[in-house]
C-alpha atoms as a PDB file:
ATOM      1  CA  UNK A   1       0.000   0.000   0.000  1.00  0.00           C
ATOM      2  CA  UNK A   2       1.353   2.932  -1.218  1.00  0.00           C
ATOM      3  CA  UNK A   3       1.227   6.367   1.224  1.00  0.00           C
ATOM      4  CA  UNK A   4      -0.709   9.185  -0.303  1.00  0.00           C
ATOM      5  CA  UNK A   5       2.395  11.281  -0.853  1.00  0.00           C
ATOM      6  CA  UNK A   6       3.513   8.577  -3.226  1.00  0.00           C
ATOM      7  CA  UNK A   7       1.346   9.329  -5.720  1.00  0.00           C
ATOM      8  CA  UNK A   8       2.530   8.139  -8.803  1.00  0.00           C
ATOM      9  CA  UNK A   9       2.660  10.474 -11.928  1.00  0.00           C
ATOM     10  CA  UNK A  10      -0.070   9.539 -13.985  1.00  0.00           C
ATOM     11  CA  UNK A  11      -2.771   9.700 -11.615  1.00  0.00           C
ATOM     12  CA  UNK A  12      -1.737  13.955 -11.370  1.00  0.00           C
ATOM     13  CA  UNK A  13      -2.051  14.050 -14.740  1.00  0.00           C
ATOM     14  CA  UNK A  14      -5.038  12.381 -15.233  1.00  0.00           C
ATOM     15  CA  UNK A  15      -6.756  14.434 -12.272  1.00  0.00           C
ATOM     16  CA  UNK A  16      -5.008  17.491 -13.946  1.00  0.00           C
ATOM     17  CA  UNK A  17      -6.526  16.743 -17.556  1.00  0.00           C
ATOM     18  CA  UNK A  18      -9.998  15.816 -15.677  1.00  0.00           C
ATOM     19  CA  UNK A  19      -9.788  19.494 -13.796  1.00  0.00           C
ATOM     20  CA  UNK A  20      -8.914  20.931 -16.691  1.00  0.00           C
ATOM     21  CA  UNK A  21     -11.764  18.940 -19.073  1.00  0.00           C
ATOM     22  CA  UNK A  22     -14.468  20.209 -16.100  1.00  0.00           C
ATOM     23  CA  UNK A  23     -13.497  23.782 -16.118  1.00  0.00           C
ATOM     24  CA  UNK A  24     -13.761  24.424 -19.690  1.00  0.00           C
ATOM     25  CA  UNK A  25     -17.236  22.591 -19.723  1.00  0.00           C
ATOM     26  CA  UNK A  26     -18.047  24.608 -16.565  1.00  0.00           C
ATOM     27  CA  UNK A  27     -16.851  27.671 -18.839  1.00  0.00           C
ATOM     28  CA  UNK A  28     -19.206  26.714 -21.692  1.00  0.00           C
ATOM     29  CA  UNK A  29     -22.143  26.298 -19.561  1.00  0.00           C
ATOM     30  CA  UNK A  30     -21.999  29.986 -17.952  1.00  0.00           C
ATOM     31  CA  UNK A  31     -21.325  31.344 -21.364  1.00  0.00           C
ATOM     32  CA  UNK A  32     -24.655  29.369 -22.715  1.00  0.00           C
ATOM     33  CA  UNK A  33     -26.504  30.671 -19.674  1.00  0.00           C
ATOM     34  CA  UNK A  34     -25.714  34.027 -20.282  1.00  0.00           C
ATOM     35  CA  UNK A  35     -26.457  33.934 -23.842  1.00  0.00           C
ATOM     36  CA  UNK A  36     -29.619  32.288 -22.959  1.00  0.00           C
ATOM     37  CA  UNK A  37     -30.260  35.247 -20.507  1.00  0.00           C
ATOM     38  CA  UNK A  38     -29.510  37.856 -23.710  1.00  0.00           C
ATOM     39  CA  UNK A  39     -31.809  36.067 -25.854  1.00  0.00           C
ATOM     40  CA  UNK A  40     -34.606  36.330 -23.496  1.00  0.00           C
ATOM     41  CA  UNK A  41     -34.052  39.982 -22.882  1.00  0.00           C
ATOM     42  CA  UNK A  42     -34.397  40.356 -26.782  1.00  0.00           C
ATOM     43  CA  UNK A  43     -37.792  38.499 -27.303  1.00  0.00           C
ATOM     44  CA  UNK A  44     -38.907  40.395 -24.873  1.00  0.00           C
ATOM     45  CA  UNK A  45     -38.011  43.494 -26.331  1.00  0.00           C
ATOM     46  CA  UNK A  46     -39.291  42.471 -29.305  1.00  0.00           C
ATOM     47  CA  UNK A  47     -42.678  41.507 -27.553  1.00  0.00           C
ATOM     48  CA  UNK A  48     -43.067  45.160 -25.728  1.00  0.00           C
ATOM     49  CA  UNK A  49     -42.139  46.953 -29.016  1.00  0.00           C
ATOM     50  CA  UNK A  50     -43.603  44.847 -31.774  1.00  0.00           C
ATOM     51  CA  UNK A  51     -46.440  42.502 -29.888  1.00  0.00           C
ATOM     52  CA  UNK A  52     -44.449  40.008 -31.352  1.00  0.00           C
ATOM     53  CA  UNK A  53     -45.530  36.563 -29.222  1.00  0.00           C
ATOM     54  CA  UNK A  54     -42.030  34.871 -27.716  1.00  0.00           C
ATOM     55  CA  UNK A  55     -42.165  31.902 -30.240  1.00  0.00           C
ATOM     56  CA  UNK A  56     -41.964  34.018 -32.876  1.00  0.00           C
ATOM     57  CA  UNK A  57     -39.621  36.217 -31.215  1.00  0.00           C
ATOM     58  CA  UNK A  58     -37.188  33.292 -31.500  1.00  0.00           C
ATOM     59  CA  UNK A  59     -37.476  32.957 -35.114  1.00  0.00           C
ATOM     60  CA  UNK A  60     -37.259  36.649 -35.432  1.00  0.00           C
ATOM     61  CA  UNK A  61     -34.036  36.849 -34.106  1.00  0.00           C
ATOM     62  CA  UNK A  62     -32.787  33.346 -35.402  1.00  0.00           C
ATOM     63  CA  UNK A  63     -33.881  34.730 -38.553  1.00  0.00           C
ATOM     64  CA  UNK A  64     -31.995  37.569 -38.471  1.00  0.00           C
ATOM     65  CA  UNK A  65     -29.082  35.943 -37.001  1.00  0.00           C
ATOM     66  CA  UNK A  66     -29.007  33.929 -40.340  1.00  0.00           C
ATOM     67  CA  UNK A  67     -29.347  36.675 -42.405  1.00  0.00           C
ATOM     68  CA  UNK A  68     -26.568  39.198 -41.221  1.00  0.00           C
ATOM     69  CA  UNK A  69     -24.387  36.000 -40.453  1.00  0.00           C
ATOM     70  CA  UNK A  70     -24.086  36.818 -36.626  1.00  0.00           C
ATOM     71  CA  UNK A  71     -24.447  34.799 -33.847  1.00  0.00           C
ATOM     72  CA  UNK A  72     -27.763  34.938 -31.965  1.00  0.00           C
ATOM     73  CA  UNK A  73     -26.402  36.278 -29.273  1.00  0.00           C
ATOM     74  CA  UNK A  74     -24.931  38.883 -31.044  1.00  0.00           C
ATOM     75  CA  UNK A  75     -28.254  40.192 -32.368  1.00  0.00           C
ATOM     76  CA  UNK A  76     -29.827  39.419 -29.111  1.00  0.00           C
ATOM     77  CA  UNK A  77     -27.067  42.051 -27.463  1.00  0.00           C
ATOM     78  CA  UNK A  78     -27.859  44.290 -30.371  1.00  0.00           C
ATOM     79  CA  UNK A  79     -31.377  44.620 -29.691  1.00  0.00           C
ATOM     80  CA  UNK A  80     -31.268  44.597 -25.994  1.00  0.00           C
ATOM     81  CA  UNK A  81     -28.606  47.504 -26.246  1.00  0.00           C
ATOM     82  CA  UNK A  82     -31.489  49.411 -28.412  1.00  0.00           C
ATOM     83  CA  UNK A  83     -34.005  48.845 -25.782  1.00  0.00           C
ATOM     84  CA  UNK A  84     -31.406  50.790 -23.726  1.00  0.00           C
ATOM     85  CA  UNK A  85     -30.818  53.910 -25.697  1.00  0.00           C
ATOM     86  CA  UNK A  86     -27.605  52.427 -27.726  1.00  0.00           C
ATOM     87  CA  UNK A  87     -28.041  52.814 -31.910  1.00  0.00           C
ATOM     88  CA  UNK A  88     -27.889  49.515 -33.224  1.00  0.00           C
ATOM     89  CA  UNK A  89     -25.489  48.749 -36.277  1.00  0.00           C
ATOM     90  CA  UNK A  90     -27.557  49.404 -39.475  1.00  0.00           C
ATOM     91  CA  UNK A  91     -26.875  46.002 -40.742  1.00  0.00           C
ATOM     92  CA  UNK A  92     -28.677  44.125 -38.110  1.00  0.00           C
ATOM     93  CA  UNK A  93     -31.536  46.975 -37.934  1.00  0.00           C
ATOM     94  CA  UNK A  94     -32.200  46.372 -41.635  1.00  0.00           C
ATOM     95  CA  UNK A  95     -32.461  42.850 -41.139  1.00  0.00           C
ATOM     96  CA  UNK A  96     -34.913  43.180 -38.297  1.00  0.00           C
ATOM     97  CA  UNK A  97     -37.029  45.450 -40.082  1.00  0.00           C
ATOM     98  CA  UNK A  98     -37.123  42.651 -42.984  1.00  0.00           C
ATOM     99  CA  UNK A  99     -37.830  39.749 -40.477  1.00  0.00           C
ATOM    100  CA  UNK A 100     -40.588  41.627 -38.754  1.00  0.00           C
ATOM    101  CA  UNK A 101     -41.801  42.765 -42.349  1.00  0.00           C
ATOM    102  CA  UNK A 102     -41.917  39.025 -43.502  1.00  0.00           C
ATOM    103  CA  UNK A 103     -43.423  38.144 -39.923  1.00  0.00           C
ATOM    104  CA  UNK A 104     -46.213  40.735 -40.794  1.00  0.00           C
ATOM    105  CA  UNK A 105     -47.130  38.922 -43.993  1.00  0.00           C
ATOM    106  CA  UNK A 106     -47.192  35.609 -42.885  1.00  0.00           C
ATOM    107  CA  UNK A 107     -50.159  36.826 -40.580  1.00  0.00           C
ATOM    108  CA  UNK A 108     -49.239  38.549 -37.683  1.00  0.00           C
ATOM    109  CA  UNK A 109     -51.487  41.310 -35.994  1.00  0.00           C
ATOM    110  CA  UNK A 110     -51.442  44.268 -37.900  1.00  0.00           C
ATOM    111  CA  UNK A 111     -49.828  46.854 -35.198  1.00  0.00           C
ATOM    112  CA  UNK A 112     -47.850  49.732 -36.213  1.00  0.00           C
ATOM    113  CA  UNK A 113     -44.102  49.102 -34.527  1.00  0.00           C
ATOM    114  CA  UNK A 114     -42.916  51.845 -32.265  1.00  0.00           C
ATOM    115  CA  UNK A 115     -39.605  53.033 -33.911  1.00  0.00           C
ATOM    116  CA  UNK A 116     -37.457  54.939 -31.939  1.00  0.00           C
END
């Protein structure tokens, strides 16, 4: 039996490699929470402003997210900034406008949006 100051060097690395494996995963998961957080924000934004209902919030942004080849978050930060008095970049403002626009026509409430 060995003592436990005789560890041998393998097991270290191995625990090391694990540690390091469950930080970067731990990383990753406050990162998706966060984003998660910023998305929410967004839809709701886009719910107060546009009476747009939160499923179709989602594809909203998704949609433009896709368009302007940005992450969702991205938009999502974009948006929420807006809400908040910060200009949004023109590129992902146009593409908004065209995803509520096409939102519109495929049968949404006709409401007049509240541009600022």
């Amino acid at each position: 039996m060995h003592a436990p100051h005789e560890r041998s060097a393998p097991d270290d690395q191995g625990l090391g490699a694990k540690t390091a494996r469950l930080e970067e995963e731990n990383a990753q998961l406050r990162q998706a929470v966060d984003s998660h957080a910023a998305i929410d924000q967004a839809i709701g934004v886009l719910i107060a402003v546009h009476r747009v209902p939160a499923a179709d919030g989602w594809n909203v942004l998704r949609e433009v997210s896709q368009n302007s080849n940005l992450k969702l978050h991205t938009v999502a930060d974009e948006v929420t900034g807006w809400a908040l008095g910060k200009p949004m970049s023109l590129r992902i403002h146009q593409e908004l406008q065209a995803a509520l626009h096409r939102w519109r026509r495929r049968g949404a409430p006709d409401r007049p949006s509240q541009e600022r």
